[in-house]
PDB file of N, CA and C in Angstrom:
ATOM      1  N   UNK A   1      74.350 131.184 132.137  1.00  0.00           N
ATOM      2  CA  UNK A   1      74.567 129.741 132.147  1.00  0.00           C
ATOM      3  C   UNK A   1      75.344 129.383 133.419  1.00  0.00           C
ATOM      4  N   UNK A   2      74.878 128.640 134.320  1.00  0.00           N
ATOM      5  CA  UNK A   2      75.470 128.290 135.354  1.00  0.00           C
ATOM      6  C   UNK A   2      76.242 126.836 135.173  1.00  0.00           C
ATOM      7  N   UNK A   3      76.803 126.807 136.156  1.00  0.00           N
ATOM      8  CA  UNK A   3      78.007 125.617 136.341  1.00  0.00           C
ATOM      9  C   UNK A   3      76.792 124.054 135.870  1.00  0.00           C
ATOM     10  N   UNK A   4      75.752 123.766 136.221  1.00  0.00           N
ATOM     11  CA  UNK A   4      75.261 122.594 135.864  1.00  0.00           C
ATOM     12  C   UNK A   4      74.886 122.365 134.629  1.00  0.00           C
ATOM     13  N   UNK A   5      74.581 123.632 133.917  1.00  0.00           N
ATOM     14  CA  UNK A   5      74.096 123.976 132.700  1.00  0.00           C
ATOM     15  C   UNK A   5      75.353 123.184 131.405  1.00  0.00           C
ATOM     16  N   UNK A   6      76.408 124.049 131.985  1.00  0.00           N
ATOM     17  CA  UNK A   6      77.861 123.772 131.089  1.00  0.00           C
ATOM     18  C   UNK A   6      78.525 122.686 131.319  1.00  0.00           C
ATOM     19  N   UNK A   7      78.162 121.618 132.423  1.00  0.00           N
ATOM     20  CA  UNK A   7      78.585 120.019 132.719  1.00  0.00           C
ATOM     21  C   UNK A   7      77.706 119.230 131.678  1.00  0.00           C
ATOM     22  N   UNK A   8      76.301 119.819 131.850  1.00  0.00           N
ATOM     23  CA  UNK A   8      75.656 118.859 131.463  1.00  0.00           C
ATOM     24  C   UNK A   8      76.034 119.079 129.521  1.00  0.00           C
ATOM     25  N   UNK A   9      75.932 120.326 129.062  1.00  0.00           N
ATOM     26  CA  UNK A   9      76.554 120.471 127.962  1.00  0.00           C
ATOM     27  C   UNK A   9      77.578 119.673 127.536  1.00  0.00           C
ATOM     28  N   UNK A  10      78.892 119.995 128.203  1.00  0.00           N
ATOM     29  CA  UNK A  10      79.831 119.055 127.781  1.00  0.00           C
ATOM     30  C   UNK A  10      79.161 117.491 127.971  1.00  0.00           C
ATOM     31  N   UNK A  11      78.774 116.656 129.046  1.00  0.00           N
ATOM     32  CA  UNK A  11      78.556 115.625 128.657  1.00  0.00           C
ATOM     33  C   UNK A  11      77.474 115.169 127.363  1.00  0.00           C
ATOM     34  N   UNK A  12      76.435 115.730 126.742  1.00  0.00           N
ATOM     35  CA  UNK A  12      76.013 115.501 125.958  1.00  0.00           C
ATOM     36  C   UNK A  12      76.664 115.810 124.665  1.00  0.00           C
ATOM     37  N   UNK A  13      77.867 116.799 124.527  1.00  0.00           N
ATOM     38  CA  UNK A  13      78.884 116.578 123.561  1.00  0.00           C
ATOM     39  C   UNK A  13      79.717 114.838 123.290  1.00  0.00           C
ATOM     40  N   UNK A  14      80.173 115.250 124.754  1.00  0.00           N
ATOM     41  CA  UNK A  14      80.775 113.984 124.312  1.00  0.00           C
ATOM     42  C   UNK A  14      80.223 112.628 124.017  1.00  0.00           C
ATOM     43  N   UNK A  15      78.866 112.344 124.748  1.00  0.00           N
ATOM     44  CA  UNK A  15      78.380 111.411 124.376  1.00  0.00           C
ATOM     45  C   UNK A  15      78.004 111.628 122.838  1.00  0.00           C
ATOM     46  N   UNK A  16      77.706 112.483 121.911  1.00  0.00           N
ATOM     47  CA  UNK A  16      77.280 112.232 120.547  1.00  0.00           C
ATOM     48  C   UNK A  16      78.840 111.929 120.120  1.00  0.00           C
ATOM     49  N   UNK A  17      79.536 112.566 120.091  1.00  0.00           N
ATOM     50  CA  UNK A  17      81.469 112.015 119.610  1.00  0.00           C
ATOM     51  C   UNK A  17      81.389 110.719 120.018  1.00  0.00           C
ATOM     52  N   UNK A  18      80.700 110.452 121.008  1.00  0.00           N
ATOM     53  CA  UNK A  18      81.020 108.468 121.183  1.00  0.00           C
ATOM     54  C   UNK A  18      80.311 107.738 120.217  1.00  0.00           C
ATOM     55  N   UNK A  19      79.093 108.717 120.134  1.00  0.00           N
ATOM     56  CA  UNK A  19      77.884 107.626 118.965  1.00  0.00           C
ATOM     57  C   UNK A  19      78.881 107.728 118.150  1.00  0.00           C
ATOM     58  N   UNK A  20      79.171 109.014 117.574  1.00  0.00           N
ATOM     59  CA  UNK A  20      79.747 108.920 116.112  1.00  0.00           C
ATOM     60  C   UNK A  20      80.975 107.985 116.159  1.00  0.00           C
ATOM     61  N   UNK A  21      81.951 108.128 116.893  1.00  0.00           N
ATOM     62  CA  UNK A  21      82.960 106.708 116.850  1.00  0.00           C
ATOM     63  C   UNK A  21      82.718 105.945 117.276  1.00  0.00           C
ATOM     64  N   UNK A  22      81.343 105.211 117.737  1.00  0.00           N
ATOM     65  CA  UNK A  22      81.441 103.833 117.282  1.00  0.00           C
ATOM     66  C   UNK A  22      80.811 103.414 116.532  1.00  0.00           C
ATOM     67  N   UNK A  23      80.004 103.996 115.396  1.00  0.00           N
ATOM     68  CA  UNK A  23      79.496 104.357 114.007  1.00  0.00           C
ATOM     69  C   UNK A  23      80.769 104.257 112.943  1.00  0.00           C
ATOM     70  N   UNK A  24      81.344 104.481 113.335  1.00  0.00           N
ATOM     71  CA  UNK A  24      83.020 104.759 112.424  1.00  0.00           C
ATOM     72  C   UNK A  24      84.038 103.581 112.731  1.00  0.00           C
ATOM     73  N   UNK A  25      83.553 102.722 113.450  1.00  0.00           N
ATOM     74  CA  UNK A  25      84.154 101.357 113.092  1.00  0.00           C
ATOM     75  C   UNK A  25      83.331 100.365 113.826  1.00  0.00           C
ATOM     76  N   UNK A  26      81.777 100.494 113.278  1.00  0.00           N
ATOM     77  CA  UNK A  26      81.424  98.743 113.325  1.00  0.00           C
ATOM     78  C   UNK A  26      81.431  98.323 112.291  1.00  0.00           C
ATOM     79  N   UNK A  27      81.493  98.692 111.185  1.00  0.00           N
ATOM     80  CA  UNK A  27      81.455  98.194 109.801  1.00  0.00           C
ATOM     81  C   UNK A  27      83.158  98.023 109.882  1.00  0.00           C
ATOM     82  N   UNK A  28      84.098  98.074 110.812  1.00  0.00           N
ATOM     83  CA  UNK A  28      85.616  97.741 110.259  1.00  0.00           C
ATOM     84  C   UNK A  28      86.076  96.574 109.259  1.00  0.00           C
ATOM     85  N   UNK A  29      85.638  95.874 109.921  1.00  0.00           N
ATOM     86  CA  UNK A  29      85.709  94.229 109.510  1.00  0.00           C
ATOM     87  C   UNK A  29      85.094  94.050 107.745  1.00  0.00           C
ATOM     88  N   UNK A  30      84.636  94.778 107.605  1.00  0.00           N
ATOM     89  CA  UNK A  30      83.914  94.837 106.137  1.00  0.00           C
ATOM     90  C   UNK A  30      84.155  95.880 105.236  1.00  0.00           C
ATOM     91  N   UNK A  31      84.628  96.817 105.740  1.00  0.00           N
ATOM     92  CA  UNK A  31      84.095  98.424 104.987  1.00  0.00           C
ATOM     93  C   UNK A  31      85.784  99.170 105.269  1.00  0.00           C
ATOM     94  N   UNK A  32      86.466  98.279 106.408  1.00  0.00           N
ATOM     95  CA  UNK A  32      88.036  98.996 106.614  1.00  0.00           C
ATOM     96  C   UNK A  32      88.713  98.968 105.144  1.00  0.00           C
ATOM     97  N   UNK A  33      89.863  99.873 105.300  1.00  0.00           N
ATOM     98  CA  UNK A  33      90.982  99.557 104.075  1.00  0.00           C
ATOM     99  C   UNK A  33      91.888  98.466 104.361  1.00  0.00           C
ATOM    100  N   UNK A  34      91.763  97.569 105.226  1.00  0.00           N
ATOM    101  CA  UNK A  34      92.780  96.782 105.428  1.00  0.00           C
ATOM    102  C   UNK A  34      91.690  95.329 104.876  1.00  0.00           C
ATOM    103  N   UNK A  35      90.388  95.220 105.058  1.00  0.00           N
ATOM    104  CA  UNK A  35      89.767  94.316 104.360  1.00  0.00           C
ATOM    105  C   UNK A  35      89.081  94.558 103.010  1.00  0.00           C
ATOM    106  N   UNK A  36      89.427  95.942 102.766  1.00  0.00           N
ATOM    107  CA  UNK A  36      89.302  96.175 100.986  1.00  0.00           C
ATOM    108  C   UNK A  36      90.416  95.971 100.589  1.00  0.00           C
ATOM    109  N   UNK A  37      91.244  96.599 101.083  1.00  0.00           N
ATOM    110  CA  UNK A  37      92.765  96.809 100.065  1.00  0.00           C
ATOM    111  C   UNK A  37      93.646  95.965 100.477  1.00  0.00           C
ATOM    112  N   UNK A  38      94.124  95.764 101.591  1.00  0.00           N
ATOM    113  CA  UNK A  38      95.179  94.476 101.742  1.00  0.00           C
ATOM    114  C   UNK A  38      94.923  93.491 101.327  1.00  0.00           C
ATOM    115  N   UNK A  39      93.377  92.888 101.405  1.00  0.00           N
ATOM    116  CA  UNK A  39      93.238  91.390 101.380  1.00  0.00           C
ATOM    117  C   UNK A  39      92.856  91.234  99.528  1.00  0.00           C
ATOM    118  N   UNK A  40      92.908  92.479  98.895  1.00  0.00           N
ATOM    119  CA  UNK A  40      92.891  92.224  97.554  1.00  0.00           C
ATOM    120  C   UNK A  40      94.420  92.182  96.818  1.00  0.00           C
ATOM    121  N   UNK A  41      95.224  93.242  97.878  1.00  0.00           N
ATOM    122  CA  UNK A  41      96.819  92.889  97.826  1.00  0.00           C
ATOM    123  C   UNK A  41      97.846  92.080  97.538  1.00  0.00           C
ATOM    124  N   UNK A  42      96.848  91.132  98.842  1.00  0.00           N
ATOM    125  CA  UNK A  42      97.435  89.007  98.678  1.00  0.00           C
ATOM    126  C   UNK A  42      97.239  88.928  97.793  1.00  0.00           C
ATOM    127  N   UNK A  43      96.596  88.879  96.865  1.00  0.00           N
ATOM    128  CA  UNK A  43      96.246  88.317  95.122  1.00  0.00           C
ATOM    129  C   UNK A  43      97.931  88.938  94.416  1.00  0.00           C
ATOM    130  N   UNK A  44      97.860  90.081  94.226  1.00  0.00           N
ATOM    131  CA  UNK A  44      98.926  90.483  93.341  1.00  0.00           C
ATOM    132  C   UNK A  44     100.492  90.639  94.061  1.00  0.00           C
ATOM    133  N   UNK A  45     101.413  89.656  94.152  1.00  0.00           N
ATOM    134  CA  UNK A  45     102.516  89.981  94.834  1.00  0.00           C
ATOM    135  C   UNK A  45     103.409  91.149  94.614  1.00  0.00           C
ATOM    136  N   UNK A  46     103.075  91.770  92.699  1.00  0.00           N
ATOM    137  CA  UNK A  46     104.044  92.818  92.559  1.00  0.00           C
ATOM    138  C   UNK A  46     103.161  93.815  93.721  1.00  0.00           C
ATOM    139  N   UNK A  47     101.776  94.501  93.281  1.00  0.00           N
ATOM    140  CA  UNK A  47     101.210  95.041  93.967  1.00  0.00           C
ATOM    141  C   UNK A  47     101.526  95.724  95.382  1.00  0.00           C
ATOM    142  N   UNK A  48     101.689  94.279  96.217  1.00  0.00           N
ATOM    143  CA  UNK A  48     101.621  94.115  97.285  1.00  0.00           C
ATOM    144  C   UNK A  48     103.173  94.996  97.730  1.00  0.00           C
ATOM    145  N   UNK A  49     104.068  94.731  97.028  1.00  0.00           N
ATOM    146  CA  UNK A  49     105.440  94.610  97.293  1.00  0.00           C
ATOM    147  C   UNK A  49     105.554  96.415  96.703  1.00  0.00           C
ATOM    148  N   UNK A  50     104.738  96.878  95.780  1.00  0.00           N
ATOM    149  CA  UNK A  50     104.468  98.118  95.470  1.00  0.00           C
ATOM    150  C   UNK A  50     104.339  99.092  96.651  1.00  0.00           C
ATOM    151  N   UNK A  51     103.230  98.461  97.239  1.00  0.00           N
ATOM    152  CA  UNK A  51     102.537  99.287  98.701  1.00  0.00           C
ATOM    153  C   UNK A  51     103.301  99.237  99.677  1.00  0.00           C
ATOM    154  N   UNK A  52     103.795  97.834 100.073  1.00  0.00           N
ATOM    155  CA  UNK A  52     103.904  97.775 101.546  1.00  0.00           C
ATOM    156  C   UNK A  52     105.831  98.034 101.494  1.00  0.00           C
ATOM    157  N   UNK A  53     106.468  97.887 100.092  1.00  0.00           N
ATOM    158  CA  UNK A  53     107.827  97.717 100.278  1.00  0.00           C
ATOM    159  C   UNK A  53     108.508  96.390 100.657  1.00  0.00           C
ATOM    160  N   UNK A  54     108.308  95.958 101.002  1.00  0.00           N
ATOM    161  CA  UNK A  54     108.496  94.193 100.806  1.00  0.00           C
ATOM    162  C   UNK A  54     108.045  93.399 100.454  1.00  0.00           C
ATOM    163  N   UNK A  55     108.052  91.849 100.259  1.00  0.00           N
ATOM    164  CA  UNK A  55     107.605  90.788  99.964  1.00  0.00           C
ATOM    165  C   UNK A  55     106.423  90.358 100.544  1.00  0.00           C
ATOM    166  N   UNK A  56     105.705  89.683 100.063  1.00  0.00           N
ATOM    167  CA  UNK A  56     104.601  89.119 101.024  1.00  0.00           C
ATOM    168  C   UNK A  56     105.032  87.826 101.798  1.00  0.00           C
ATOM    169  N   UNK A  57     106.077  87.195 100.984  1.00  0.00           N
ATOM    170  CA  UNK A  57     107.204  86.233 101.804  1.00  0.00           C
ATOM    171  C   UNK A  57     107.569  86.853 102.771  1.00  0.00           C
ATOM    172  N   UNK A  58     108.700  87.811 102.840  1.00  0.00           N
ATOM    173  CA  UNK A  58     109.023  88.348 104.103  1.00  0.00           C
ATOM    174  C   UNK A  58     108.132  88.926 105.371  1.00  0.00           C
ATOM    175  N   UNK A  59     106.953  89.902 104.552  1.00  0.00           N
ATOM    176  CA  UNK A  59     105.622  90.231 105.807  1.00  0.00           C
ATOM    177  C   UNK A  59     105.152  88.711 106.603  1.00  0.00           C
ATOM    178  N   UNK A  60     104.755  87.638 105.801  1.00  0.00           N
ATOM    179  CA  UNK A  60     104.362  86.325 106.794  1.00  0.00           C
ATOM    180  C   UNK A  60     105.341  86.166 107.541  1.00  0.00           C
ATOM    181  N   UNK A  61     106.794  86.244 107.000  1.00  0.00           N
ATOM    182  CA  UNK A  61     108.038  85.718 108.061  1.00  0.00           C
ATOM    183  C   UNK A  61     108.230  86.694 109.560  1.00  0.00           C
ATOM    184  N   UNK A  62     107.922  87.511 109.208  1.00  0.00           N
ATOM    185  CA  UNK A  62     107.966  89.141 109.979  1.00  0.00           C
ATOM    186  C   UNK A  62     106.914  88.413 111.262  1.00  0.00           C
ATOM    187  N   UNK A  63     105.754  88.623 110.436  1.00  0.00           N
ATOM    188  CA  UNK A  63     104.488  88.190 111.183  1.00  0.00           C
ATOM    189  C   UNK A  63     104.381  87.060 111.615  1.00  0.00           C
ATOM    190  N   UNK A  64     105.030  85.996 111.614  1.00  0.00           N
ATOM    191  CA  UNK A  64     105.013  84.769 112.277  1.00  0.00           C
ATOM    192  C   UNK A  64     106.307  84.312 113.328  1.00  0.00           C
ATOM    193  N   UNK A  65     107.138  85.540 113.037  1.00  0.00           N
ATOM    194  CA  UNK A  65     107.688  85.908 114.250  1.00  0.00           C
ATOM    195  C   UNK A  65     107.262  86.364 115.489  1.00  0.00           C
ATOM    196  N   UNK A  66     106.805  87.786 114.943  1.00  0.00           N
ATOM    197  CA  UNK A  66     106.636  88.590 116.486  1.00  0.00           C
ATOM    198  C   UNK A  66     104.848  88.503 116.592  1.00  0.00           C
ATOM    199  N   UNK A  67     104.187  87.346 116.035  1.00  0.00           N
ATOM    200  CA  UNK A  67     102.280  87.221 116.173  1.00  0.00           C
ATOM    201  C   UNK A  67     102.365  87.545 117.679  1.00  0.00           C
ATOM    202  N   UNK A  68     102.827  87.186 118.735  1.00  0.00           N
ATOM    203  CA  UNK A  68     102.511  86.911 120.003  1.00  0.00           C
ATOM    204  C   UNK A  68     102.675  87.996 120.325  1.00  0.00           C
ATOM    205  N   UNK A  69     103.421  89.366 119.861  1.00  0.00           N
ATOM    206  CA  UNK A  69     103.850  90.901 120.674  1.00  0.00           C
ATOM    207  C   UNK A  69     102.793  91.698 119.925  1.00  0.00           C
ATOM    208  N   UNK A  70     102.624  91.255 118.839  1.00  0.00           N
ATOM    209  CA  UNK A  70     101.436  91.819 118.180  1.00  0.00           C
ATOM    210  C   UNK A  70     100.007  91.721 118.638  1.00  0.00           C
ATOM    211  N   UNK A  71      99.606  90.974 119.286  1.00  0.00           N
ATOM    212  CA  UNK A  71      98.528  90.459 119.907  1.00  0.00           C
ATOM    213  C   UNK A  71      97.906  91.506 120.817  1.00  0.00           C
ATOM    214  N   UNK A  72      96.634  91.475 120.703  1.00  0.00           N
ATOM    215  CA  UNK A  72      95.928  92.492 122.020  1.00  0.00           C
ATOM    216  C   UNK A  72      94.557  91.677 122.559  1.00  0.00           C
ATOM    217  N   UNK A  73      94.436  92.103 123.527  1.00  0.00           N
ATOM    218  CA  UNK A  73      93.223  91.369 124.236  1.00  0.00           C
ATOM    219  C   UNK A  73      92.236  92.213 124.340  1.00  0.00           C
ATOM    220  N   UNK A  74      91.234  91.616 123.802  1.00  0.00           N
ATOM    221  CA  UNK A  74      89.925  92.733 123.903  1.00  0.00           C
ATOM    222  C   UNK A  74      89.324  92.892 125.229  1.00  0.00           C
ATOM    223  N   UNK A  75      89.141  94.053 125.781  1.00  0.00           N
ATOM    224  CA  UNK A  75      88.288  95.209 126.862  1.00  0.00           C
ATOM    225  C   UNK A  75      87.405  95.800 126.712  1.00  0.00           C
ATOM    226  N   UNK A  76      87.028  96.465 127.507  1.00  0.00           N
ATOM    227  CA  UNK A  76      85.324  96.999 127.586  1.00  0.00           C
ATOM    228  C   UNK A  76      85.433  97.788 126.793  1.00  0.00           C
ATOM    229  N   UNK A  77      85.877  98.689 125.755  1.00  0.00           N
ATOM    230  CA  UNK A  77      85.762  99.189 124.798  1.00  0.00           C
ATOM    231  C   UNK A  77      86.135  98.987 123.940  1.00  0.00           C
ATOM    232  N   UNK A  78      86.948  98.222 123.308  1.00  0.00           N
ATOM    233  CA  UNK A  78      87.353  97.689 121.673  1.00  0.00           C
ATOM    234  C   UNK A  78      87.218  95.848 122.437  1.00  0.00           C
ATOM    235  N   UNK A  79      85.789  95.596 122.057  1.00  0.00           N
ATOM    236  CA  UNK A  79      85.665  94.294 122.275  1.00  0.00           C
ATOM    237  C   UNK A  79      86.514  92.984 121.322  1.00  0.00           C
ATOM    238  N   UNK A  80      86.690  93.533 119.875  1.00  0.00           N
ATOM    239  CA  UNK A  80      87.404  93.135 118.868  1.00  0.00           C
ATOM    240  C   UNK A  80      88.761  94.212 118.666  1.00  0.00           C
ATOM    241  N   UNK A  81      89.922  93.595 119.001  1.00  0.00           N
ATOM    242  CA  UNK A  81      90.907  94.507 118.892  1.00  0.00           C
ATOM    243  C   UNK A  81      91.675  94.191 117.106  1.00  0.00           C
ATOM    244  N   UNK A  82      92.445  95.159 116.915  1.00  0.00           N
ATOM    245  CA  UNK A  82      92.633  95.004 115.473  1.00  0.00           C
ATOM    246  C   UNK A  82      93.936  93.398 115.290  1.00  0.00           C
ATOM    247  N   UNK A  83      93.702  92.623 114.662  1.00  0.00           N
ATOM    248  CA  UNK A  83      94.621  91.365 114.468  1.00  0.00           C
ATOM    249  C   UNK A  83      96.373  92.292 114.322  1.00  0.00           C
ATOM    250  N   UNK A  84      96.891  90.863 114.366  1.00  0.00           N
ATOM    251  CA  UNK A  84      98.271  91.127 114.190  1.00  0.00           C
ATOM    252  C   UNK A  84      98.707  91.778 112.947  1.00  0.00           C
ATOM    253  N   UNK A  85      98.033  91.224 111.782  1.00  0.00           N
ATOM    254  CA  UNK A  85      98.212  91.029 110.343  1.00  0.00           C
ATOM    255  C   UNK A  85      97.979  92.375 110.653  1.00  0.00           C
ATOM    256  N   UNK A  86      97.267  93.229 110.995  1.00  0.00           N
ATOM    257  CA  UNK A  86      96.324  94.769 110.533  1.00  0.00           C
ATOM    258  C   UNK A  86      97.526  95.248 111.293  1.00  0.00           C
ATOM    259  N   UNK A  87      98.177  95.237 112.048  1.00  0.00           N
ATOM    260  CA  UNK A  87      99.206  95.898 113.349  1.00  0.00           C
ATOM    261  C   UNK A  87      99.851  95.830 112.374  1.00  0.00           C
ATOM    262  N   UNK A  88     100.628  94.684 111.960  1.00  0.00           N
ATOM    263  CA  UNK A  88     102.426  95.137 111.338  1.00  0.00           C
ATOM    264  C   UNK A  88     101.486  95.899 109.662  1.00  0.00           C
ATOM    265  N   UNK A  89     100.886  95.538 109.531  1.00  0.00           N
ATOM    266  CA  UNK A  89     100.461  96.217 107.777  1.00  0.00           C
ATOM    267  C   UNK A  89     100.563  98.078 108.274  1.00  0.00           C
ATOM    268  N   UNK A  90      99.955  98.355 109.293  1.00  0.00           N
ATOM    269  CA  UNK A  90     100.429  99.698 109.517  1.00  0.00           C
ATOM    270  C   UNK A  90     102.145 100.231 110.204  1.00  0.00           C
ATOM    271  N   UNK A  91     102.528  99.238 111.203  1.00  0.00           N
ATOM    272  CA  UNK A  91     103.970  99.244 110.774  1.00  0.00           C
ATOM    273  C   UNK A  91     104.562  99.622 109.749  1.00  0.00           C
ATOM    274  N   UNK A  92     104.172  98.547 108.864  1.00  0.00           N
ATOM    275  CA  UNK A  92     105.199  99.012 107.447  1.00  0.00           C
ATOM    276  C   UNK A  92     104.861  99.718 106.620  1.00  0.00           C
ATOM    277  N   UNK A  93     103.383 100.035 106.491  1.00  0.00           N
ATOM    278  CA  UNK A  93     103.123 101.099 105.703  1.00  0.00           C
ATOM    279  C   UNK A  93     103.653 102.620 105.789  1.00  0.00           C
TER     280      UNK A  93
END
C-alpha cells in the first residue's frame, strides 16, 4: 500500500463519519431529548424542578438574563446552532 493508497483511505473514512454525523442530528429539532423531554418538562413544574434542580421560575429568570451570551450564530457547518434555552438546560443539567 503506498502513500496515495492510505490518503485516499483515510479520506473516504472520514467522509462516511461526516455522513453519519449529519444523519445524527437532522432530525434534532424533532427526535432530540431536549424537544422530547424538556418541552414535556414545562407541563409538570414538580418534574421539571426534579430534573433540572431548580424552578422553572428561576431557569426563565437565569435565561432572560444571560439570552444574549448564550446566543450563537450559525456557520458553514451547524447552519442551525442549538438555542439558548437548549445551552443553559445542559448547563444545569
Amino acid at each position: 500500500m503506498d502513500d496515495l493508497d492510505v490518503a485516499l483511505l483515510i479520506y473516504f473514512e472520514d467522509e462516511q463519519s461526516s455522513e453519519e454525523e449529519n444523519k445524527l442530528f437532522k432530525n434534532r429539532s424533532s427526535e432530540g431529548a431536549f424537544e422530547i423531554l424538556v418541552r414535556h418538562l414545562n407541563w409538570n413544574e414538580e418534574k421539571f424542578r426534579q430534573y433540572f434542580c431548580l424552578r422553572p421560575v428561576l431557569f426563565d429568570y437565569v435565561l432572560n438574563n444571560k439570552q444574549d451570551e448564550l446566543i450563537s450564530k450559525p456557520y458553514n457547518r451547524h447552519k442551525k446552532p442549538i438555542s439558548p434555552e437548549e445551552k443553559l438546560c445542559i448547563l444545569v443539567k
